[in-house]
Every structure is written in structure tokens, then in C-alpha cells.
Protein backbone atom coordinates (compact mmCIF):
# COMPACT_ATOMS: atom_id res chain seq x y z
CA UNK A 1 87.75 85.28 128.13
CA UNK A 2 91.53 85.19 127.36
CA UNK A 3 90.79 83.16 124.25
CA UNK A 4 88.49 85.55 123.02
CA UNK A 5 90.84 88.61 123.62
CA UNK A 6 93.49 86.79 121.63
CA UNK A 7 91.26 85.69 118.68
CA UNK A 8 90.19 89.78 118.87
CA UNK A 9 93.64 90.35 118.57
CA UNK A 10 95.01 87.86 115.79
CA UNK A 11 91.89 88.81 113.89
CA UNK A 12 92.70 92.71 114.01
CA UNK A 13 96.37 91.93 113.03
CA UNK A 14 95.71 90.09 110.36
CA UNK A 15 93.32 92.22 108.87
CA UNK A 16 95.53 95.14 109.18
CA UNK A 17 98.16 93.41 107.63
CA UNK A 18 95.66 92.01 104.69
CA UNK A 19 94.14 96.13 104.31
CA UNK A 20 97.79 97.15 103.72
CA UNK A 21 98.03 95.79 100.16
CA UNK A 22 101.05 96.29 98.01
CA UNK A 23 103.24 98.66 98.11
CA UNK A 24 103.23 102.08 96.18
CA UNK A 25 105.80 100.62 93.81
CA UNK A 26 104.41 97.35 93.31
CA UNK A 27 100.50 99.26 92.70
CA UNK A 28 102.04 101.32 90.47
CA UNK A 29 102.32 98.98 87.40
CA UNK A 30 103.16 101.42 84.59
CA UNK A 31 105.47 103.19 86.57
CA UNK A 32 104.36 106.79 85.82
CA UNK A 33 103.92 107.71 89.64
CA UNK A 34 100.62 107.69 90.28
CA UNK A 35 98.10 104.52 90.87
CA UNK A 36 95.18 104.80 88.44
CA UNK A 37 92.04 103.28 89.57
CA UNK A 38 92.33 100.12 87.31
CA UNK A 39 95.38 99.67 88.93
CA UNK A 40 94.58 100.25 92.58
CA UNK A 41 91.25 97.92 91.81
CA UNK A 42 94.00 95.45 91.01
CA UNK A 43 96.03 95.58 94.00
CA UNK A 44 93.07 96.63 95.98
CA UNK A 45 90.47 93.82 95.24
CA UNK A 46 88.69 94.44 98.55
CA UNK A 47 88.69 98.31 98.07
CA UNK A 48 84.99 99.42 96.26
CA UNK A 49 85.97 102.33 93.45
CA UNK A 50 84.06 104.68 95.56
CA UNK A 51 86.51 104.48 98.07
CA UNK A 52 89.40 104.53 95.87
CA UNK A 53 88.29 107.77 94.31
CA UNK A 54 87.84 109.07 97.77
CA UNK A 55 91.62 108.85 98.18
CA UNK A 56 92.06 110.79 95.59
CA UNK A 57 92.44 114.15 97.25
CA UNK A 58 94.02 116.11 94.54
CA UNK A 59 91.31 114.71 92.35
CA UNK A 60 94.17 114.43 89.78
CA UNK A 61 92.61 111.01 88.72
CA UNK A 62 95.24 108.75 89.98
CA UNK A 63 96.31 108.21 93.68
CA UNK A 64 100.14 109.62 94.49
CA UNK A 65 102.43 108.02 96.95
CA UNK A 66 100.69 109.75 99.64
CA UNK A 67 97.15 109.33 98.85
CA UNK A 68 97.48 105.39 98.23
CA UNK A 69 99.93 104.97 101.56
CA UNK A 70 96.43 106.77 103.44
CA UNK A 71 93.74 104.62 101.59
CA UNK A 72 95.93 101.40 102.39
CA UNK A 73 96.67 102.87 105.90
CA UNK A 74 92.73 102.83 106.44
């Protein structure tokens, strides 16, 4: 039983730290302050584009600081 608690728990730390992605700064290639959906696909591989645009709460098109620290949070 102990074994299996600690592969629960290696398993759920590693894919919380593998969900987390880049950072904002390193997602946001061009620099222009928001993540556009090529580039959170990029940084985002596992992340389906319906999800992506999900994050996008403004619905401005691109994901802001806020909206990609949330999706990557997730």
C-alpha cells in the first residue's frame, strides 16, 4: 500500500510540474504580450486548441499573462 501511495504521489507531481509549461515570457515568442494560439500550441503541445481558446476569457484572441498562468495552472 505505501508503494502505491508514493507512485500516486510522484505521478501527480510530475504531472503537475509537466502541465505547467513555460513560462508567460518564454510562450510569448514575439513579445507583444499576449500568447496567440500558434504560440501556446507550441509551448502547449499537450493542450487541444479547444482548450486553449477556452482560456481566452477576454476573447481578445490571444491569452494575457493571466489567462495563460490559469490554463497552465489547470
Amino acid at each position: 500500500m505505501k508503494k502505491i501511495i508514493t507512485a500516486l504521489t510522484v505521478a501527480l507531481f510530475t504531472t503537475a510540474a509537466y502541465a505547467a509549461g513555460p513560462s508567460f515570457a518564454e510562450a510569448d515568442v514575439n513579445q507583444d504580450g499576449l500568447v496567440s494560439m500558434e504560440e501556446a500550441k507550441v509551448a502547449l503541445p499537450d493542450a487541444d486548441e479547444a482548450k486553449i481558446a477556452a482560456a481566452d476569457a477576454n476573447g481578445d484572441g490571444g491569452l494575457n499573462e493571466e489567462e495563460y498562468t490559469a490554463l497552465t495552472a489547470s
